[in-house]
PDB file of N, CA and C in Angstrom:
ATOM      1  N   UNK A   1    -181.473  -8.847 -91.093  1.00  0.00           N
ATOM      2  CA  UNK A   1    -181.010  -7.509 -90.801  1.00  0.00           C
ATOM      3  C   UNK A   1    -181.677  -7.016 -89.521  1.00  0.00           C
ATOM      4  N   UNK A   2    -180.939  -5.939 -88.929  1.00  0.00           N
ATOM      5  CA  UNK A   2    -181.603  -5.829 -87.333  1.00  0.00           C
ATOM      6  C   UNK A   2    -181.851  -4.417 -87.541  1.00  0.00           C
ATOM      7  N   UNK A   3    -183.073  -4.227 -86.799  1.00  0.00           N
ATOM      8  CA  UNK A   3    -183.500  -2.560 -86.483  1.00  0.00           C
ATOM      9  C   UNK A   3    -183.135  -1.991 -85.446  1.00  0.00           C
ATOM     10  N   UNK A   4    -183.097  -0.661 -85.815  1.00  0.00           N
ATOM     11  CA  UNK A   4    -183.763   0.345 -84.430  1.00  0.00           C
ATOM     12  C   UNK A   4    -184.705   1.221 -84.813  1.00  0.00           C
ATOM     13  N   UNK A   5    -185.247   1.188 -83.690  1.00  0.00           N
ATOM     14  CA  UNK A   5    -186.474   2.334 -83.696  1.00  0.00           C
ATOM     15  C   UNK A   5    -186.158   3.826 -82.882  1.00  0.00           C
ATOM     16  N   UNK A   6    -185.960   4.514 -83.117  1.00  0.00           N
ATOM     17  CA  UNK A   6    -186.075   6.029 -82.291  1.00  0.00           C
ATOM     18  C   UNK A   6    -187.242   6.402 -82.112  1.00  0.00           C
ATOM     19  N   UNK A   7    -187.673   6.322 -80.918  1.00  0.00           N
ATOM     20  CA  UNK A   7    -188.961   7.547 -80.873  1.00  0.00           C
ATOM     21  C   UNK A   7    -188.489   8.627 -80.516  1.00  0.00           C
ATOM     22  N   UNK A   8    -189.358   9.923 -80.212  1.00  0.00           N
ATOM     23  CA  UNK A   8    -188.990  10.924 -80.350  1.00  0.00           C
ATOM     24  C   UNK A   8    -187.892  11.455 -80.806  1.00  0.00           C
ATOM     25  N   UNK A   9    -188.085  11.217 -82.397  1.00  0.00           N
ATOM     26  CA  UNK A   9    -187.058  11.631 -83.370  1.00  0.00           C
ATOM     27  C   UNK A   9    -187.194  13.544 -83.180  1.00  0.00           C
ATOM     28  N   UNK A  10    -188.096  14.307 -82.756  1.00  0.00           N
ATOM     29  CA  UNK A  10    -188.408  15.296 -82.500  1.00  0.00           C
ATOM     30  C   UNK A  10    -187.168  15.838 -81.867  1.00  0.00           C
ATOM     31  N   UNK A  11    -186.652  15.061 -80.750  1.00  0.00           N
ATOM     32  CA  UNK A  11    -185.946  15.509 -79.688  1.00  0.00           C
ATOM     33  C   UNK A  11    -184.841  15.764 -80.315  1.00  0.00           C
ATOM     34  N   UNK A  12    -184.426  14.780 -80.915  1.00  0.00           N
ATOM     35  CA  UNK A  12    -183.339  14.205 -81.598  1.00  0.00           C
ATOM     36  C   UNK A  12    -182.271  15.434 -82.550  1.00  0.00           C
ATOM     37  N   UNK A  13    -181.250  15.894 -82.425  1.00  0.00           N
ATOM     38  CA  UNK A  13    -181.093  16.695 -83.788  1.00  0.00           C
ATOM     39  C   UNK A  13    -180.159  16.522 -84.586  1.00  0.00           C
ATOM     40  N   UNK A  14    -178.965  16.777 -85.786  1.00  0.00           N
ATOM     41  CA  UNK A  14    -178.061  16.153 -86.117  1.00  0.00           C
ATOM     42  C   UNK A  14    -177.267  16.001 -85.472  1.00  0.00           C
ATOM     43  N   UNK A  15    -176.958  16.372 -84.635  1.00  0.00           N
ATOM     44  CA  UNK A  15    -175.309  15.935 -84.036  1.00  0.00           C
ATOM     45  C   UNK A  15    -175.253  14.402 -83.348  1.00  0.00           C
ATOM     46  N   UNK A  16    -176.958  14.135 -82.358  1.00  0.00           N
ATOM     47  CA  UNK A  16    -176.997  13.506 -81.810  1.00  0.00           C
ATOM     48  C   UNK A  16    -177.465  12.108 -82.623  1.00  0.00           C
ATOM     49  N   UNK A  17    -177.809  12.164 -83.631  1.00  0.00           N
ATOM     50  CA  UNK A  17    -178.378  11.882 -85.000  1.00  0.00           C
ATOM     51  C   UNK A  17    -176.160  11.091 -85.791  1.00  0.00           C
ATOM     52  N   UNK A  18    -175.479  12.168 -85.694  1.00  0.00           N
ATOM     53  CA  UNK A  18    -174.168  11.641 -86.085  1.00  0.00           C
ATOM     54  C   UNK A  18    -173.604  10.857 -85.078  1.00  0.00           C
ATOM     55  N   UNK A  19    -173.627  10.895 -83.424  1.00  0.00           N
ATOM     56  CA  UNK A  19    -173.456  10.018 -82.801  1.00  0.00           C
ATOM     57  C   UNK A  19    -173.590   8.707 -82.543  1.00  0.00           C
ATOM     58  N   UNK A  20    -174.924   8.962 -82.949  1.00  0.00           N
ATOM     59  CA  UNK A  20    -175.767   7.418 -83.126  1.00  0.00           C
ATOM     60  C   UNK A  20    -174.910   6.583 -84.318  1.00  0.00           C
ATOM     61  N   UNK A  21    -174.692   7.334 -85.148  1.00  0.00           N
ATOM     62  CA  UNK A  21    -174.182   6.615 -86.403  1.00  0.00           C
ATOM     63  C   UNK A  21    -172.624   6.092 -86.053  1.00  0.00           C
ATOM     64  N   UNK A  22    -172.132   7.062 -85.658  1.00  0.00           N
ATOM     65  CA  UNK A  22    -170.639   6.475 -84.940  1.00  0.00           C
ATOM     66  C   UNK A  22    -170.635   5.728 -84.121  1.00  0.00           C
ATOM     67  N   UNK A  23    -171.219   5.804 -83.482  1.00  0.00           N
ATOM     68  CA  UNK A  23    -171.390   4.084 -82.392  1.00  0.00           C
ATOM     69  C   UNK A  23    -171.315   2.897 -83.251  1.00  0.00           C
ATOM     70  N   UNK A  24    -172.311   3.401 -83.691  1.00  0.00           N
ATOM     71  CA  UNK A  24    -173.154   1.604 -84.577  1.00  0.00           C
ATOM     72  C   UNK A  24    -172.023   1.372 -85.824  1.00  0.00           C
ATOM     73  N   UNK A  25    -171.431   2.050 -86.282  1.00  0.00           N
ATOM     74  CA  UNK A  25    -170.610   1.751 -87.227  1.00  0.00           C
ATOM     75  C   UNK A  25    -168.714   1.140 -85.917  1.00  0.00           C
ATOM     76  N   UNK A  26    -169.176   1.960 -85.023  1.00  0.00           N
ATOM     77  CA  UNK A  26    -167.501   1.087 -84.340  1.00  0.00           C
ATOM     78  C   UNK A  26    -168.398  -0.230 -83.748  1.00  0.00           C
ATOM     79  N   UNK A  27    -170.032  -0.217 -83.207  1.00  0.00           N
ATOM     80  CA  UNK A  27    -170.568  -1.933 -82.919  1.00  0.00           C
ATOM     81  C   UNK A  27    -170.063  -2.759 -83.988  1.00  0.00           C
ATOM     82  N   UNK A  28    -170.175  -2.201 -84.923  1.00  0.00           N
ATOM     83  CA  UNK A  28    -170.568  -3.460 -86.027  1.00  0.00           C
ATOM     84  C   UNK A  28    -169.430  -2.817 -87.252  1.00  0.00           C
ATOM     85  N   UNK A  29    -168.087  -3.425 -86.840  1.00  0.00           N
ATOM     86  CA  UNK A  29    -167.301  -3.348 -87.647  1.00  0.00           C
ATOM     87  C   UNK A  29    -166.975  -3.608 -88.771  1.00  0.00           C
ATOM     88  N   UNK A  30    -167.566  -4.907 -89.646  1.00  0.00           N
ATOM     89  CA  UNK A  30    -167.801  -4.918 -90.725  1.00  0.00           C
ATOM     90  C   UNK A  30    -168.492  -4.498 -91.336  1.00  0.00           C
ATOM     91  N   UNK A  31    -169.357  -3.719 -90.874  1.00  0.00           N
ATOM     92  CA  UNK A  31    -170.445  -3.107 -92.157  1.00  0.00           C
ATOM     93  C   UNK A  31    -169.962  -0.965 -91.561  1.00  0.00           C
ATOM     94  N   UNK A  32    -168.728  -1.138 -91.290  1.00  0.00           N
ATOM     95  CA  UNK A  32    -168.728   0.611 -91.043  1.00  0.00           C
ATOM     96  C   UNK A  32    -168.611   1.704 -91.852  1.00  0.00           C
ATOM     97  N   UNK A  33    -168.991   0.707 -93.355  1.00  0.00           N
ATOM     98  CA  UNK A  33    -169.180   1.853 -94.131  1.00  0.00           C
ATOM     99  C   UNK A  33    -170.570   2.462 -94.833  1.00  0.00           C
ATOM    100  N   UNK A  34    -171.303   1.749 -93.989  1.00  0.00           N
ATOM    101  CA  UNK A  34    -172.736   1.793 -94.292  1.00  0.00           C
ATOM    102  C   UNK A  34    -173.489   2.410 -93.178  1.00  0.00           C
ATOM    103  N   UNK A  35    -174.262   3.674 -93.330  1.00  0.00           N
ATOM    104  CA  UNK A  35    -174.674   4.359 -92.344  1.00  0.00           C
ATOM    105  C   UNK A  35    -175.374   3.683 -91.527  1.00  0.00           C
ATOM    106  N   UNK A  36    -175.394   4.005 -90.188  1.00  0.00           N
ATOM    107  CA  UNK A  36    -175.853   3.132 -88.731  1.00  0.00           C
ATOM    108  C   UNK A  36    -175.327   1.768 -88.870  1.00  0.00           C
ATOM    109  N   UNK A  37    -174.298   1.514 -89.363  1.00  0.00           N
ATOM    110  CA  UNK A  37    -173.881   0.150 -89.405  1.00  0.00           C
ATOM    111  C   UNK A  37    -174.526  -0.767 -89.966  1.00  0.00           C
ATOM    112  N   UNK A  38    -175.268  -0.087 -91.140  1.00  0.00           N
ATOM    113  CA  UNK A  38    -175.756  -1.310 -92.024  1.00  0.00           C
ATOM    114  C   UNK A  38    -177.469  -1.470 -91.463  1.00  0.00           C
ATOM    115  N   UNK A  39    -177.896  -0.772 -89.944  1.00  0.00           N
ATOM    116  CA  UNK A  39    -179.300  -1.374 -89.071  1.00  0.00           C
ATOM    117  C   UNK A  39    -180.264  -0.449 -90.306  1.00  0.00           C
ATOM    118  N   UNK A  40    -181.007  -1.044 -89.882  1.00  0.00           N
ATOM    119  CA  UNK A  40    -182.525  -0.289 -89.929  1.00  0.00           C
ATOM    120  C   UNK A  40    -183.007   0.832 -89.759  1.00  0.00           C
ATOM    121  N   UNK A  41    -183.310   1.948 -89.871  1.00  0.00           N
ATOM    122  CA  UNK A  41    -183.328   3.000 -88.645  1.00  0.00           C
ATOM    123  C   UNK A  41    -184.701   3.369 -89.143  1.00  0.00           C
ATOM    124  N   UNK A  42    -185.615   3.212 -87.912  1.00  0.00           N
ATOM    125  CA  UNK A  42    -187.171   3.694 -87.939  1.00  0.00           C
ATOM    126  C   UNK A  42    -187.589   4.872 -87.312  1.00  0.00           C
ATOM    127  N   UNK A  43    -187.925   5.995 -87.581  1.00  0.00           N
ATOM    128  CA  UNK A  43    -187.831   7.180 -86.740  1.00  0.00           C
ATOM    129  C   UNK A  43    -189.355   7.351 -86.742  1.00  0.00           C
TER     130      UNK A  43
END
């Protein structure tokens, strides 16, 4: 399974937080029903 790391999750807020998730779910098309596309997410 593959990660990401966010630093400054501080900065970060939901919207930009739901973006992230829509990307990674159209990257990685088979897993788009699993939030961030199935990754890791380390904040």
């Amino acid at each position: 399974s593959a990660d990401l790391i966010i630093d400054e999750k501080s900065m970060l807020g939901l919207r930009q937080l739901s973006w992230i998730d829509d990307r990674l779910r159209e990257a990685f098309p088979n897993r788009n029903e699993e939030f961030f596309g199935g990754l890791n997410i380390l904040l």
